[in-house]
PDB file of N, CA and C in Angstrom:
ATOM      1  N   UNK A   1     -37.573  20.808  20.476  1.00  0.00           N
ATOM      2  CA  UNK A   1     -38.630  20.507  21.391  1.00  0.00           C
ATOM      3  C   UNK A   1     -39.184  21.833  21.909  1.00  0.00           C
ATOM      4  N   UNK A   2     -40.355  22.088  21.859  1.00  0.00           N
ATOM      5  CA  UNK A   2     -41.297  23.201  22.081  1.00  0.00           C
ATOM      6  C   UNK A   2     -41.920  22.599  23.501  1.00  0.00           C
ATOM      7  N   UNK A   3     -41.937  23.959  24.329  1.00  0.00           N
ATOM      8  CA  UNK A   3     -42.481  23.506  25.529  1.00  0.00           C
ATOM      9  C   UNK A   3     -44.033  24.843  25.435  1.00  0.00           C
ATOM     10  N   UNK A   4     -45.025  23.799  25.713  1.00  0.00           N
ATOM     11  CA  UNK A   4     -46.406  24.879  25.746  1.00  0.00           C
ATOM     12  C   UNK A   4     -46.925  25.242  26.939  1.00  0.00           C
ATOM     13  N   UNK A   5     -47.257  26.113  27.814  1.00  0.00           N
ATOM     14  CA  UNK A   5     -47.149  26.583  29.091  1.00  0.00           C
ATOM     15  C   UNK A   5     -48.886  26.519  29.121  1.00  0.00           C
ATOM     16  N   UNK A   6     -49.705  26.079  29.890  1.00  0.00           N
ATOM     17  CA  UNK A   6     -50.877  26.183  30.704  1.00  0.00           C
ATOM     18  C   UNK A   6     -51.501  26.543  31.972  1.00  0.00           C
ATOM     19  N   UNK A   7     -51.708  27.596  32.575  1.00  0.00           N
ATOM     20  CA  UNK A   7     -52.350  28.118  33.669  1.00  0.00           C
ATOM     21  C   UNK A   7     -53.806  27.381  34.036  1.00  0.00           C
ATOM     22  N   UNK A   8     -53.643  26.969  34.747  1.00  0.00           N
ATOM     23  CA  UNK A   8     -55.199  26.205  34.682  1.00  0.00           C
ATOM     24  C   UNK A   8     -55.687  27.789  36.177  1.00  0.00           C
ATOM     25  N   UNK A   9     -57.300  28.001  36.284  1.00  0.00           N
ATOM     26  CA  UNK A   9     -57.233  29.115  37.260  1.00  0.00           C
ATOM     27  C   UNK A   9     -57.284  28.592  38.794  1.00  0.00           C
ATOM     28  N   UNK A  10     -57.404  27.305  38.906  1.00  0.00           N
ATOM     29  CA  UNK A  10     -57.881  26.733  40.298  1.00  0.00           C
ATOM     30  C   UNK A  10     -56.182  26.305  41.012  1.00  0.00           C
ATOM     31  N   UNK A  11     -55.121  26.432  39.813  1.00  0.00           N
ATOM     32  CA  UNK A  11     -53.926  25.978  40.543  1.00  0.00           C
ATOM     33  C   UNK A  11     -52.633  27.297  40.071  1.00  0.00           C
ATOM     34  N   UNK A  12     -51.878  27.032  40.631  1.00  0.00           N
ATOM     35  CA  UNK A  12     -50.749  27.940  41.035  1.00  0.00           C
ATOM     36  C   UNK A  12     -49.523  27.578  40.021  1.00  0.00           C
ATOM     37  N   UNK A  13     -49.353  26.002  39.951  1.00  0.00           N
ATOM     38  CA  UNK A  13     -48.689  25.443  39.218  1.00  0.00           C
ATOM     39  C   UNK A  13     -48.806  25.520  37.651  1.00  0.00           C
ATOM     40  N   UNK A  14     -47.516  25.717  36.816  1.00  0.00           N
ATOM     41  CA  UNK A  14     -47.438  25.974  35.548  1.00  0.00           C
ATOM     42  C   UNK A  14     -47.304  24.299  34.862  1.00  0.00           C
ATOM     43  N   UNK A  15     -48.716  23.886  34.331  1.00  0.00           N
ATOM     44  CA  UNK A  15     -48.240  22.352  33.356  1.00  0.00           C
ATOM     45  C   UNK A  15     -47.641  22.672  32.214  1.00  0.00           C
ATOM     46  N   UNK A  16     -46.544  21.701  32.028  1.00  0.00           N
ATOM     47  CA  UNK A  16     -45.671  21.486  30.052  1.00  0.00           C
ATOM     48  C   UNK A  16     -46.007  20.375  29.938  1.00  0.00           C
ATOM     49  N   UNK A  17     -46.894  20.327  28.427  1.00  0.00           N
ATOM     50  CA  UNK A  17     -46.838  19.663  27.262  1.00  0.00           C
ATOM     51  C   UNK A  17     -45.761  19.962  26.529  1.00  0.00           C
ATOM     52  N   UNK A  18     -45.213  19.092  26.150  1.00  0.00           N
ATOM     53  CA  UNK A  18     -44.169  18.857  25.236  1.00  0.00           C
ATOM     54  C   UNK A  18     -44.683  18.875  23.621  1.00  0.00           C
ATOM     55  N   UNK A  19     -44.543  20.105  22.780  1.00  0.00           N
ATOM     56  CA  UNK A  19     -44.801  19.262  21.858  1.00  0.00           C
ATOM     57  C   UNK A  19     -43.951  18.961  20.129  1.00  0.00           C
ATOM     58  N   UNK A  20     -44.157  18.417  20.098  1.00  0.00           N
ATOM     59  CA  UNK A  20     -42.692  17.523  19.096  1.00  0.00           C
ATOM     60  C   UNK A  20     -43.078  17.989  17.690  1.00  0.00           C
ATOM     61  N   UNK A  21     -42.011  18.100  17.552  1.00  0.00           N
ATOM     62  CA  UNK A  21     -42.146  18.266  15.804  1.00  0.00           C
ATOM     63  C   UNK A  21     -41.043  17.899  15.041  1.00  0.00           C
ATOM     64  N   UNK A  22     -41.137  16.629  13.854  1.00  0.00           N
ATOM     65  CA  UNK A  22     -40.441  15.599  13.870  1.00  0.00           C
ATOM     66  C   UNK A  22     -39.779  16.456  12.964  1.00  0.00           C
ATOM     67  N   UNK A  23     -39.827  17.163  12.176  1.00  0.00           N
ATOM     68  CA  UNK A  23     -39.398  18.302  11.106  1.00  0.00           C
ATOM     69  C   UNK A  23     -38.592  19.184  11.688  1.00  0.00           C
ATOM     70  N   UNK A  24     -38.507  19.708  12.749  1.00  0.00           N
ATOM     71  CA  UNK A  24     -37.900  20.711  13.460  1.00  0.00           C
ATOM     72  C   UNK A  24     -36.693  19.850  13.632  1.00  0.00           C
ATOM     73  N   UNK A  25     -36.926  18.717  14.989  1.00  0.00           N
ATOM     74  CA  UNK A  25     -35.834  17.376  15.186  1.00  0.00           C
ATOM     75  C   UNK A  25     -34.824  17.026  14.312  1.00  0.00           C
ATOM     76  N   UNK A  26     -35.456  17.104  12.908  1.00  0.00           N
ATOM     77  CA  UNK A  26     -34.351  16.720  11.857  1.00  0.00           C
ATOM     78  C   UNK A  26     -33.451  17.563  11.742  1.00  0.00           C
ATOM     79  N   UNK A  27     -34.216  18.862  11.251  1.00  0.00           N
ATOM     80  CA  UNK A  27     -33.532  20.086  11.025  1.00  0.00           C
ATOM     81  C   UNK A  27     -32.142  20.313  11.869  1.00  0.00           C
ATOM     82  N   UNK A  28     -32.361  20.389  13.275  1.00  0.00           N
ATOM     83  CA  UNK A  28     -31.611  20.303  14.533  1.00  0.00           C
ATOM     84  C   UNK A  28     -30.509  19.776  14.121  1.00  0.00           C
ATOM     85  N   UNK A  29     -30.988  18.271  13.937  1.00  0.00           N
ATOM     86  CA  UNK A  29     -30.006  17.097  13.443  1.00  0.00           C
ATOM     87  C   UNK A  29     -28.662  17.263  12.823  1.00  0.00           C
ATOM     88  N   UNK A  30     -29.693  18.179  11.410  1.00  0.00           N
ATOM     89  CA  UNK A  30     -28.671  18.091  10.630  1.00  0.00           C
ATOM     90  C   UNK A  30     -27.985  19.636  10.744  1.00  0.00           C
ATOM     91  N   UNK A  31     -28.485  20.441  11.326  1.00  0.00           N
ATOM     92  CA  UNK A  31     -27.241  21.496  11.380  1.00  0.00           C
ATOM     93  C   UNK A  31     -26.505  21.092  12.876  1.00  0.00           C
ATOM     94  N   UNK A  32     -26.722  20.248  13.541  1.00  0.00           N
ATOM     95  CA  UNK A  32     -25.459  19.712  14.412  1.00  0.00           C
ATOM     96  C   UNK A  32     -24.191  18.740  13.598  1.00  0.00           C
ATOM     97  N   UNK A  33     -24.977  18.319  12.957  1.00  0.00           N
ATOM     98  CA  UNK A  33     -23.941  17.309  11.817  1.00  0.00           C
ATOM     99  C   UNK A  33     -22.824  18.338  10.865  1.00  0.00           C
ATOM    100  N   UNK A  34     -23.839  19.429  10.408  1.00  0.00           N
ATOM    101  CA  UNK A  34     -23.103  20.353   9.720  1.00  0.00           C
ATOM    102  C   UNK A  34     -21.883  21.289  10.255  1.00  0.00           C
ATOM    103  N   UNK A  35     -22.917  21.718  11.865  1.00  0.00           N
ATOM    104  CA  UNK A  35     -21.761  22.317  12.569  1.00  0.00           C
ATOM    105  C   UNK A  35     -20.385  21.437  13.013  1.00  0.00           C
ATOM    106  N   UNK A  36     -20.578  20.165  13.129  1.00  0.00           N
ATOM    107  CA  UNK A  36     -19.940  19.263  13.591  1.00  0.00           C
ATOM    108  C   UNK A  36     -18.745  19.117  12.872  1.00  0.00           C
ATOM    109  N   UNK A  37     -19.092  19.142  11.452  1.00  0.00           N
ATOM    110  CA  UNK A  37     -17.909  19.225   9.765  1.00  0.00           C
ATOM    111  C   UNK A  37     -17.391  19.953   9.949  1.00  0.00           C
ATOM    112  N   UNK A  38     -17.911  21.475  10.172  1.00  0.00           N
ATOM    113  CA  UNK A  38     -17.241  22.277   9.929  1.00  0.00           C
ATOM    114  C   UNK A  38     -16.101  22.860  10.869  1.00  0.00           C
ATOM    115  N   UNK A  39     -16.616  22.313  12.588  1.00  0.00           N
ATOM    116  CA  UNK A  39     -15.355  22.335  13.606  1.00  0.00           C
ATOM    117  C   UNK A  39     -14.240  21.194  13.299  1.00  0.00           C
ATOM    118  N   UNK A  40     -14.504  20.227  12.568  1.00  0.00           N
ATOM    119  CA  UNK A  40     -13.269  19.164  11.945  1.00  0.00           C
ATOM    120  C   UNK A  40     -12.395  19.920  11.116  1.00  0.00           C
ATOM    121  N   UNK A  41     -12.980  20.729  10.197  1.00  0.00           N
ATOM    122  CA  UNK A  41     -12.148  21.347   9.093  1.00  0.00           C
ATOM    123  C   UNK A  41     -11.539  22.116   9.978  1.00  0.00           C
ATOM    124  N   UNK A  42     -12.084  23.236  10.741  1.00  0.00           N
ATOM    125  CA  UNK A  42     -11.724  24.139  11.587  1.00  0.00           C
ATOM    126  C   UNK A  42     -10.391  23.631  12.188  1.00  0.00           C
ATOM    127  N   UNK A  43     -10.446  22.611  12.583  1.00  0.00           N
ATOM    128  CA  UNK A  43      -9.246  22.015  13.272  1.00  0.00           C
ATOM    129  C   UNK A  43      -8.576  21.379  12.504  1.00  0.00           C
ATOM    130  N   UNK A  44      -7.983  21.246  11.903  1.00  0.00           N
ATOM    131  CA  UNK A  44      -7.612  20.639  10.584  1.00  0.00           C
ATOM    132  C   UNK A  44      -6.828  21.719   9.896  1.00  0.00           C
ATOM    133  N   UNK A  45      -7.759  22.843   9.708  1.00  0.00           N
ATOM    134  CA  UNK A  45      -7.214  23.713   9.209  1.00  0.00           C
ATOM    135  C   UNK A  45      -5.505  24.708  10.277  1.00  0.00           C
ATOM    136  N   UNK A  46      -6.903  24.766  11.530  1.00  0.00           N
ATOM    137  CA  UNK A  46      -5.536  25.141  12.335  1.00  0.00           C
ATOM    138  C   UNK A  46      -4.373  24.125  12.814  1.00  0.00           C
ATOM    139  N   UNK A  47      -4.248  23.341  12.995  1.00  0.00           N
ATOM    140  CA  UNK A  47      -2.919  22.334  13.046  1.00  0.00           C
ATOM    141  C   UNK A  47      -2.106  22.452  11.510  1.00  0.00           C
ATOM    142  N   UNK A  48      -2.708  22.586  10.169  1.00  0.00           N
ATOM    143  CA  UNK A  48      -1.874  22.839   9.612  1.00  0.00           C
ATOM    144  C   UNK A  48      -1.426  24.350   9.338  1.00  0.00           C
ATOM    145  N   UNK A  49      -2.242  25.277   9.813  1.00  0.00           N
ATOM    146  CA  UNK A  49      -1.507  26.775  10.214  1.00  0.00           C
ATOM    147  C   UNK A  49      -0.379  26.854  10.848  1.00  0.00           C
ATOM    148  N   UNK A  50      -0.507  26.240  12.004  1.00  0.00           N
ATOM    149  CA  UNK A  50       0.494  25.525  12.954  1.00  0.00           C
ATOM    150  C   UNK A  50       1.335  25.191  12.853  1.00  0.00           C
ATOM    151  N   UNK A  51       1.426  24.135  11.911  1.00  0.00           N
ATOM    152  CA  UNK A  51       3.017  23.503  11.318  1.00  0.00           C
ATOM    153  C   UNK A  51       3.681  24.356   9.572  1.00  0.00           C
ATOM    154  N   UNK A  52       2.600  24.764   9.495  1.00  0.00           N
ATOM    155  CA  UNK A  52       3.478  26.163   8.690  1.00  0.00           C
ATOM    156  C   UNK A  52       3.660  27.091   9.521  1.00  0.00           C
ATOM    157  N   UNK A  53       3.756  27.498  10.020  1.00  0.00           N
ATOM    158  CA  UNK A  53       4.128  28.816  11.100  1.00  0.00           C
ATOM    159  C   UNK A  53       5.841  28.311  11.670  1.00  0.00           C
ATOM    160  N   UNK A  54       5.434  26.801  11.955  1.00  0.00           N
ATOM    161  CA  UNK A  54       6.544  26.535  12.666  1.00  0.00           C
ATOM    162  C   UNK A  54       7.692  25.949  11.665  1.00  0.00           C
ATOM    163  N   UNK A  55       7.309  25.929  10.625  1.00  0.00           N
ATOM    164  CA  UNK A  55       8.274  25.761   9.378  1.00  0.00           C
ATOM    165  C   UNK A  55       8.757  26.883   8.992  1.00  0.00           C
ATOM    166  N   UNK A  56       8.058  28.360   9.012  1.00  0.00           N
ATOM    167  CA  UNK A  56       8.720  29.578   8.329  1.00  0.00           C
ATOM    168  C   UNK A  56       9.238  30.090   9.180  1.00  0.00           C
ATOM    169  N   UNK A  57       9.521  29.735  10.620  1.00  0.00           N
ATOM    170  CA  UNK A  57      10.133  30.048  11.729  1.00  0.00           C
ATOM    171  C   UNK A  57      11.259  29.560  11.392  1.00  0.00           C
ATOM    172  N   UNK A  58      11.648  28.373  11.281  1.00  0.00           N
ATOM    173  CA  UNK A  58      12.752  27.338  10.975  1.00  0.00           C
ATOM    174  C   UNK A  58      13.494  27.968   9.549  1.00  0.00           C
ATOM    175  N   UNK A  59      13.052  28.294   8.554  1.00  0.00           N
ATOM    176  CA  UNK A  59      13.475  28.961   7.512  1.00  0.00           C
ATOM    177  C   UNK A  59      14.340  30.143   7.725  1.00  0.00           C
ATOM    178  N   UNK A  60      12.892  31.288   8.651  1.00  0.00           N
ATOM    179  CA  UNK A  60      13.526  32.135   8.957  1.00  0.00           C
ATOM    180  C   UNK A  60      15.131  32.210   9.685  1.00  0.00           C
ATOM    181  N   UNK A  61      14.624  31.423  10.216  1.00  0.00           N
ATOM    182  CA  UNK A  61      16.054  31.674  11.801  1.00  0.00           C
ATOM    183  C   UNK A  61      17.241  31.021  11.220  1.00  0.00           C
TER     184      UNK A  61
END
């Protein structure tokens, strides 16, 4: 979402139009979806770091 800023000269106050772009929106979309995968793996990955760590501990000792 793009915000467009207007000075009109008789007022003080700043108006926003909003303006949309349904292409941008998607885009957004889908690298939240993407980022979203990739903090699952992320975590996923570290819990099983985790329980190997705590297995070669157990080996070790």
């Amino acid at each position: 979402m793009h915000l467009k800023f207007s000075l009109e000269p008789e007022t003080l106050f700043v108006k926003k139009d909003f303006v949309e772009n349904p292409t941008f929106e998607a885009f957004k979309t889908e690298v939240r979806k993407d980022i979203s995968a990739q903090n699952a793996k992320l975590e996923e990955l570290c819990a099983k770091q985790e329980a190997m760590g705590s297995d070669l501990k157990l080996i070790l000792s």
